[in-house]
PDB file of N, CA and C in Angstrom:
ATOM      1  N   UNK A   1      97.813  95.433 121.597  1.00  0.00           N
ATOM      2  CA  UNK A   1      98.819  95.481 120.561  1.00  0.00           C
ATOM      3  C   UNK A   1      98.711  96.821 119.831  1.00  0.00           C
ATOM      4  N   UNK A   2      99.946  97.487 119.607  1.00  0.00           N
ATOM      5  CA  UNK A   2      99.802  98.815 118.966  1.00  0.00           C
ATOM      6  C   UNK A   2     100.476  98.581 117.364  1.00  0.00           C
ATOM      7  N   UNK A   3     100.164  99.445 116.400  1.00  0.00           N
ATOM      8  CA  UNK A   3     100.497  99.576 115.326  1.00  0.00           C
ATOM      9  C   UNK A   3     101.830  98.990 115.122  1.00  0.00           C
ATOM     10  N   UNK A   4     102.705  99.972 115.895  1.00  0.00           N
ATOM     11  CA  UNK A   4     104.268  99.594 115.880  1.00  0.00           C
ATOM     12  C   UNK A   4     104.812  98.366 115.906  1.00  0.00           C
ATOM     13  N   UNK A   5     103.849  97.208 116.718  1.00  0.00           N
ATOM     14  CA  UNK A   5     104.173  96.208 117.163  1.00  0.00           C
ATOM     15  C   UNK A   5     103.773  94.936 116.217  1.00  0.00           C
ATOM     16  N   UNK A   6     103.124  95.642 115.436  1.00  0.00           N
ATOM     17  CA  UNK A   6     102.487  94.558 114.366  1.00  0.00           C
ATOM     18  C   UNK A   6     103.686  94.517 113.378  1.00  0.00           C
ATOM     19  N   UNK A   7     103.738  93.429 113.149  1.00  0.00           N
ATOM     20  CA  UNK A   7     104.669  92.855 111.609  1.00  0.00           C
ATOM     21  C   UNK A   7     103.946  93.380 110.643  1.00  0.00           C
ATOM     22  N   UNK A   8     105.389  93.415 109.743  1.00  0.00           N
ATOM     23  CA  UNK A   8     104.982  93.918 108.248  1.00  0.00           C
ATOM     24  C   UNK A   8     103.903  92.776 107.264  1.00  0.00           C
ATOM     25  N   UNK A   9     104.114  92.057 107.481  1.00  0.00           N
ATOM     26  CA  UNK A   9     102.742  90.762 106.463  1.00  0.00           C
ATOM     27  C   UNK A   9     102.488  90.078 108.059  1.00  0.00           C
ATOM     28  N   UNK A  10     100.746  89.989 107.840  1.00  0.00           N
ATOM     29  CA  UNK A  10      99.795  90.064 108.891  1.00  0.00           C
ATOM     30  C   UNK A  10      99.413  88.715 108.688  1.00  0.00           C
ATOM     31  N   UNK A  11      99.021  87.759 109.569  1.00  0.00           N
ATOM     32  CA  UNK A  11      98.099  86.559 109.217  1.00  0.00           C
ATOM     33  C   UNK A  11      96.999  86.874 110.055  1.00  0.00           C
ATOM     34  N   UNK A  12      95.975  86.078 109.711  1.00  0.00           N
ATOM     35  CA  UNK A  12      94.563  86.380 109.983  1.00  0.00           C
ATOM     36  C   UNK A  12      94.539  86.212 112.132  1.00  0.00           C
ATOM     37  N   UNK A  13      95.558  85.298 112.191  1.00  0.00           N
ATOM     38  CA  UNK A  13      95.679  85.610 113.907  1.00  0.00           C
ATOM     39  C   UNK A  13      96.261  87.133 114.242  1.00  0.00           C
ATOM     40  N   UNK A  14      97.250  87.574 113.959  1.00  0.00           N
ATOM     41  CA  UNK A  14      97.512  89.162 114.027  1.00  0.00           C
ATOM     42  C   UNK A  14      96.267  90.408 114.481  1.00  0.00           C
ATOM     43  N   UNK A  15      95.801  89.823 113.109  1.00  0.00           N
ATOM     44  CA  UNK A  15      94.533  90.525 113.000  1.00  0.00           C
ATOM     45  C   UNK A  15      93.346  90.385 113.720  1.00  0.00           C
ATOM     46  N   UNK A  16      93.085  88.873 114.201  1.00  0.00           N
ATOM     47  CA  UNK A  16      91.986  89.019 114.856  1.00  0.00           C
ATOM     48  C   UNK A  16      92.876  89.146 116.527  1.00  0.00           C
ATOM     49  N   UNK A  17      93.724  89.142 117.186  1.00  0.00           N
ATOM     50  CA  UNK A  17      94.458  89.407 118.343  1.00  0.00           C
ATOM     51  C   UNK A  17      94.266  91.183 118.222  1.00  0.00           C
ATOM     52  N   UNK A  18      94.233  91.655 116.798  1.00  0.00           N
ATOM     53  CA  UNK A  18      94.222  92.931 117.469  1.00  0.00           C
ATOM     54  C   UNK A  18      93.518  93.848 117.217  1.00  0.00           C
ATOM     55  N   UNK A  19      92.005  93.210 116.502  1.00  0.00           N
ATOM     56  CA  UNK A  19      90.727  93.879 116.364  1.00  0.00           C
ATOM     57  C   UNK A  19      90.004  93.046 117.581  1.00  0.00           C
ATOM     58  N   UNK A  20      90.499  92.014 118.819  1.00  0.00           N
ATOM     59  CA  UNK A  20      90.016  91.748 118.935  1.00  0.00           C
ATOM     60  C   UNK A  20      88.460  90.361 118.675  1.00  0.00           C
ATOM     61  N   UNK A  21      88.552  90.126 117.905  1.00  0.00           N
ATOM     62  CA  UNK A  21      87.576  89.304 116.566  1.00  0.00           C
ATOM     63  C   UNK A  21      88.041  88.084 116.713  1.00  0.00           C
ATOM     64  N   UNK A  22      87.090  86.968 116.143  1.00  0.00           N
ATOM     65  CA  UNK A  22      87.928  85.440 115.745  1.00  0.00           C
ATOM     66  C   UNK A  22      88.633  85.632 114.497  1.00  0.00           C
ATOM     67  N   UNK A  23      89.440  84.834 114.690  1.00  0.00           N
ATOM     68  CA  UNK A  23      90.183  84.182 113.505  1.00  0.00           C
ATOM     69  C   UNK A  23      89.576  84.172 111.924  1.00  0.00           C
ATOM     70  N   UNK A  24      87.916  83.299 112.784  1.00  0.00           N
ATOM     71  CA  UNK A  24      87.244  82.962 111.302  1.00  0.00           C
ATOM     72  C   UNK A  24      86.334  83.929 110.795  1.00  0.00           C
ATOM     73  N   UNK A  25      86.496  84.973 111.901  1.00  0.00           N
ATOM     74  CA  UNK A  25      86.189  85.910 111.127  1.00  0.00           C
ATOM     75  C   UNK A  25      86.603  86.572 110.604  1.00  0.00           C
ATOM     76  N   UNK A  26      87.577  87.237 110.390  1.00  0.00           N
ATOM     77  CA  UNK A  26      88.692  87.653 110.088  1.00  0.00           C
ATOM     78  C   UNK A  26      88.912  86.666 108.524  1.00  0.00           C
ATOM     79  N   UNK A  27      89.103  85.600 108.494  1.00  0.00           N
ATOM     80  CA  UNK A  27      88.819  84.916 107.040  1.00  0.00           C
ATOM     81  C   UNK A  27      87.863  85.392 106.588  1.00  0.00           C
ATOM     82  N   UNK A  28      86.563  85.879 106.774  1.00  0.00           N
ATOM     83  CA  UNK A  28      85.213  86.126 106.158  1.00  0.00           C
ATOM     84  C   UNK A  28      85.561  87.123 105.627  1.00  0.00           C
ATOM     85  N   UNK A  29      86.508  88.279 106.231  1.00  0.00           N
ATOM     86  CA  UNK A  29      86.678  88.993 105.789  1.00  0.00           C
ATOM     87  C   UNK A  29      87.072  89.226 104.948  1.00  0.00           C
ATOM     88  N   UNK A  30      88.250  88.341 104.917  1.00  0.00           N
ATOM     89  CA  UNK A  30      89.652  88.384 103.810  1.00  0.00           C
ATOM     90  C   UNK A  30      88.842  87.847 102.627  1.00  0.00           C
ATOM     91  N   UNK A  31      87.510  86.791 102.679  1.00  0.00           N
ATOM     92  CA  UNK A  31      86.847  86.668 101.444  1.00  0.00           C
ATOM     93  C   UNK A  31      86.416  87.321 100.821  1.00  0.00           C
ATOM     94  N   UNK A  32      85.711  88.475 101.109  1.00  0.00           N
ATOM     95  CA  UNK A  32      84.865  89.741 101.235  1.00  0.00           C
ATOM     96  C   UNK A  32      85.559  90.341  99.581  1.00  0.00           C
ATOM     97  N   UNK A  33      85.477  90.993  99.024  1.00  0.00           N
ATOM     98  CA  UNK A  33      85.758  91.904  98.114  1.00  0.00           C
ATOM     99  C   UNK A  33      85.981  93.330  98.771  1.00  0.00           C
ATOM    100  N   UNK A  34      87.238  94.280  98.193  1.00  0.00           N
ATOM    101  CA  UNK A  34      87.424  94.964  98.929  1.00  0.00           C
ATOM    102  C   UNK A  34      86.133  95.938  98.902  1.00  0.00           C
ATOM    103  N   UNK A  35      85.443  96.356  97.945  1.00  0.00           N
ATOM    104  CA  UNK A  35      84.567  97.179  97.580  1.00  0.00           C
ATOM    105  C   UNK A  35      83.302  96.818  98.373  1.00  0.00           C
ATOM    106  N   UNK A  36      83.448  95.061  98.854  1.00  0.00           N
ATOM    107  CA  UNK A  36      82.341  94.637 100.098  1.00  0.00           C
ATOM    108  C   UNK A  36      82.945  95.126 101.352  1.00  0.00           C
ATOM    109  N   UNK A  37      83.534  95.832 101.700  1.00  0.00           N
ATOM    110  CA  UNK A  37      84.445  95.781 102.703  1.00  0.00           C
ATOM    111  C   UNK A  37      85.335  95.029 103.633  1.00  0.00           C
ATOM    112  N   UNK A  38      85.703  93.791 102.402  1.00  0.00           N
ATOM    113  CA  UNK A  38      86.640  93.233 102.708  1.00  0.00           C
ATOM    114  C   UNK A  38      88.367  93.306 103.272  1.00  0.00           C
ATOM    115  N   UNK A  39      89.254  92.467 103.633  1.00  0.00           N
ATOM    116  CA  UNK A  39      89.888  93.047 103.877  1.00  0.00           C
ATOM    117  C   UNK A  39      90.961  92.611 102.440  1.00  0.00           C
ATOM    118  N   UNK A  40      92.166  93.414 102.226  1.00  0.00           N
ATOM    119  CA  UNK A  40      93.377  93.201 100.835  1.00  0.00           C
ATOM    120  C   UNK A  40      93.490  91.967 101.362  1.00  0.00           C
ATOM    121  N   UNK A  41      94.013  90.925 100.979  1.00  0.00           N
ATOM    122  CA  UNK A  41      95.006  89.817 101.009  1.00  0.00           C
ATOM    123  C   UNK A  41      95.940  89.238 100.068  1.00  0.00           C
ATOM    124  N   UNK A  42      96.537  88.451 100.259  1.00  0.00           N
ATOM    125  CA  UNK A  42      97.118  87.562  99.566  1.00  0.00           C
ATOM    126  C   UNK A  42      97.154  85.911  99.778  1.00  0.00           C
ATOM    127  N   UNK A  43      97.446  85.345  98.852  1.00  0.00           N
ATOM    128  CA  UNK A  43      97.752  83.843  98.931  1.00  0.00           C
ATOM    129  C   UNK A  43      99.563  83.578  99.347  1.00  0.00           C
ATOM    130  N   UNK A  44      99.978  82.584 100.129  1.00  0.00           N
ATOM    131  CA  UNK A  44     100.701  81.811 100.081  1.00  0.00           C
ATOM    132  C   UNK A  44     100.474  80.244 100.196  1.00  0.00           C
ATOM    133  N   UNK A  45     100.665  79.645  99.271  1.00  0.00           N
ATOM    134  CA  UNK A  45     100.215  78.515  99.103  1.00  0.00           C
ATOM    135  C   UNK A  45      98.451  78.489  99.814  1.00  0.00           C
ATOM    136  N   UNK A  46      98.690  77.913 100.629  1.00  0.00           N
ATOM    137  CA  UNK A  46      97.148  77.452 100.937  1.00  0.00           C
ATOM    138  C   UNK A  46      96.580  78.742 102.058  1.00  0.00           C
ATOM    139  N   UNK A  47      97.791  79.587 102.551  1.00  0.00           N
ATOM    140  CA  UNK A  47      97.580  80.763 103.675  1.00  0.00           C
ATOM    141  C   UNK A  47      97.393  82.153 103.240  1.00  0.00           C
ATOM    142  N   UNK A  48      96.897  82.759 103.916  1.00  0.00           N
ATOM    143  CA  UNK A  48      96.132  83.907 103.623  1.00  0.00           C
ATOM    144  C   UNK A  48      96.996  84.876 104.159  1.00  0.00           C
ATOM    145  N   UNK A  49      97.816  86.259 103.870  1.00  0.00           N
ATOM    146  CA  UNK A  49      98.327  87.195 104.547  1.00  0.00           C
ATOM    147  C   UNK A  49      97.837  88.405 103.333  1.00  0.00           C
ATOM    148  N   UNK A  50      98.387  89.228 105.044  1.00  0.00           N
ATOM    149  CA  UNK A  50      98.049  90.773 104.170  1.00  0.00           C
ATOM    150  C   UNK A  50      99.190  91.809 104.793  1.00  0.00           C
ATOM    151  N   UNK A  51      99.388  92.666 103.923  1.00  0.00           N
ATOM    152  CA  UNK A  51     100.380  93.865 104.521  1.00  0.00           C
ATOM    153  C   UNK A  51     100.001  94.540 105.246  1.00  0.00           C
ATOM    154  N   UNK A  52     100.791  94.806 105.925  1.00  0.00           N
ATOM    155  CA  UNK A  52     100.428  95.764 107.196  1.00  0.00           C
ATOM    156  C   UNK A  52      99.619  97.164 106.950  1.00  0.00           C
ATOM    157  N   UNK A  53     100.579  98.099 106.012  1.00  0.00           N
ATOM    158  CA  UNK A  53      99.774  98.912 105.374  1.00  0.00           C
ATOM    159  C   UNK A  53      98.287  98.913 104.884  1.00  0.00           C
ATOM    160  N   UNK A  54      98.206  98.102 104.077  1.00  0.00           N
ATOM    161  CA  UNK A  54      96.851  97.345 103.811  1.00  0.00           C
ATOM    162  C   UNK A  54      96.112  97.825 104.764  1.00  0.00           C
ATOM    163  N   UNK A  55      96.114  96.978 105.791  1.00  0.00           N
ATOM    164  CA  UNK A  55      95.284  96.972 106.833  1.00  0.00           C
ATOM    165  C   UNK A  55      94.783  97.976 107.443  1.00  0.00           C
ATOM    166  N   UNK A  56      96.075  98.914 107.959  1.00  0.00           N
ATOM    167  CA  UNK A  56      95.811 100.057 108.630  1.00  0.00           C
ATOM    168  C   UNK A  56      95.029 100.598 107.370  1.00  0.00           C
ATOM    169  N   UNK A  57      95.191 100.877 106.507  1.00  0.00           N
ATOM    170  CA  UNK A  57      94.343 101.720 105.266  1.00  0.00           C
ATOM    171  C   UNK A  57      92.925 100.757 105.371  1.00  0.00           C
ATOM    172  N   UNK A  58      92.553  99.478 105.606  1.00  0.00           N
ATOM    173  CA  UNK A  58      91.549  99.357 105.888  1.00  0.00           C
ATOM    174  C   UNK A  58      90.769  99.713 107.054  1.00  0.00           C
ATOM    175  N   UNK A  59      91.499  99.763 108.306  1.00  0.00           N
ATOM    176  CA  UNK A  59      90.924 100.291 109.691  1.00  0.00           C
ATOM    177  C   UNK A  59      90.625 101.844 109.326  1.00  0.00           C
ATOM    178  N   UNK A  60      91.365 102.732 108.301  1.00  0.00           N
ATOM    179  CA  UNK A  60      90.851 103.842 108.221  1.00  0.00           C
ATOM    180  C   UNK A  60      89.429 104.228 107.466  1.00  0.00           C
ATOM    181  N   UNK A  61      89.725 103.293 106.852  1.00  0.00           N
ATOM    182  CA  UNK A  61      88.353 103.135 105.693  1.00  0.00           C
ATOM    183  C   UNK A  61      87.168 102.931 106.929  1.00  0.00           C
ATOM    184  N   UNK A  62      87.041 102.126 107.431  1.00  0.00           N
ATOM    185  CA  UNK A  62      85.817 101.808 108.341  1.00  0.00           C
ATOM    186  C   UNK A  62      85.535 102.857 109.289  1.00  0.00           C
ATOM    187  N   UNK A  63      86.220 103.244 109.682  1.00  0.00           N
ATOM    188  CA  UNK A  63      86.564 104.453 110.430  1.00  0.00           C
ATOM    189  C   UNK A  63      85.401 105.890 109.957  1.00  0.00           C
ATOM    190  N   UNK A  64      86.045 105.901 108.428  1.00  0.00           N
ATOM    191  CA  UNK A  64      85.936 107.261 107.739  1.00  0.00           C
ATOM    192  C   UNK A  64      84.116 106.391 107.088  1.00  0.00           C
ATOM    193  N   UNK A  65      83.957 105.527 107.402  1.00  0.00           N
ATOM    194  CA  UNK A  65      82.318 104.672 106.547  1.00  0.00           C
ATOM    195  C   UNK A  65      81.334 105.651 107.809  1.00  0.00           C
ATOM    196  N   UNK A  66      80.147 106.112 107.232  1.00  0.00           N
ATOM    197  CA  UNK A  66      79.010 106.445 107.745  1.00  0.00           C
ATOM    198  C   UNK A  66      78.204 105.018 107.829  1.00  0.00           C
ATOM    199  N   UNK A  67      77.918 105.127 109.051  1.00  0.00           N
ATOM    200  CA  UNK A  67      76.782 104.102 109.402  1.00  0.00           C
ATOM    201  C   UNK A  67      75.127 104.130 109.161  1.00  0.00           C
TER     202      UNK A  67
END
Protein backbone atom coordinates (compact mmCIF):
# COMPACT_ATOMS: atom_id res chain seq x y z
CA UNK A 1 0.00 0.00 0.00
CA UNK A 2 1.44 3.41 -0.95
CA UNK A 3 0.78 6.78 0.65
CA UNK A 4 -1.57 7.84 -2.16
CA UNK A 5 -3.70 4.96 -1.56
CA UNK A 6 -4.36 5.45 2.01
CA UNK A 7 -7.59 7.36 3.07
CA UNK A 8 -7.72 10.54 4.62
CA UNK A 9 -8.90 9.22 8.49
CA UNK A 10 -6.96 5.92 9.11
CA UNK A 11 -8.32 3.06 11.41
CA UNK A 12 -5.96 1.04 13.28
CA UNK A 13 -6.44 -1.84 10.33
CA UNK A 14 -5.06 0.76 7.63
CA UNK A 15 -2.32 1.13 9.67
CA UNK A 16 -1.35 -2.06 10.72
CA UNK A 17 -1.98 -3.45 6.71
CA UNK A 18 0.55 -0.93 6.00
CA UNK A 19 3.31 -0.93 8.59
CA UNK A 20 2.76 -4.28 8.25
CA UNK A 21 2.11 -4.85 12.35
CA UNK A 22 -1.09 -6.27 14.22
CA UNK A 23 -3.94 -4.46 14.72
CA UNK A 24 -3.34 -4.66 18.54
CA UNK A 25 -0.55 -3.29 18.14
CA UNK A 26 -1.15 -0.59 16.49
CA UNK A 27 -3.84 0.17 19.49
CA UNK A 28 -0.77 0.10 21.90
CA UNK A 29 0.26 2.54 20.03
CA UNK A 30 -2.54 4.80 19.63
CA UNK A 31 -2.42 4.50 23.67
CA UNK A 32 1.06 5.61 23.85
CA UNK A 33 1.40 9.45 24.41
CA UNK A 34 2.68 11.21 21.57
CA UNK A 35 5.89 12.33 23.40
CA UNK A 36 6.03 8.21 24.23
CA UNK A 37 6.01 7.74 20.72
CA UNK A 38 2.72 7.16 20.33
CA UNK A 39 0.69 7.45 17.55
CA UNK A 40 -2.12 11.11 17.20
CA UNK A 41 -5.61 9.72 17.41
CA UNK A 42 -8.93 10.33 17.89
CA UNK A 43 -12.17 8.96 19.39
CA UNK A 44 -15.35 8.12 17.56
CA UNK A 45 -17.61 6.81 19.84
CA UNK A 46 -15.98 3.69 21.07
CA UNK A 47 -13.31 3.69 17.68
CA UNK A 48 -10.09 4.93 17.38
CA UNK A 49 -8.97 6.94 14.03
CA UNK A 50 -6.27 9.11 13.01
CA UNK A 51 -5.50 11.48 10.02
CA UNK A 52 -3.60 10.59 7.49
CA UNK A 53 -1.27 13.44 7.82
CA UNK A 54 -0.80 12.58 11.36
CA UNK A 55 0.58 9.55 10.56
CA UNK A 56 2.84 10.16 7.81
CA UNK A 57 4.32 12.99 10.27
CA UNK A 58 4.58 10.14 12.63
CA UNK A 59 6.45 7.63 10.19
CA UNK A 60 8.76 10.67 9.75
CA UNK A 61 9.38 11.16 13.29
CA UNK A 62 10.63 7.50 13.75
CA UNK A 63 12.48 7.74 10.85
CA UNK A 64 14.38 11.04 11.86
CA UNK A 65 14.64 9.07 16.02
CA UNK A 66 18.35 7.91 16.66
CA UNK A 67 18.46 4.53 17.98
Amino acid sequence: MENANLPNILTAQHIADYLGISRRRVYELMQLSEKAGGIRCFSIGSSKRVDKEDFLRWIEMKKNQKI
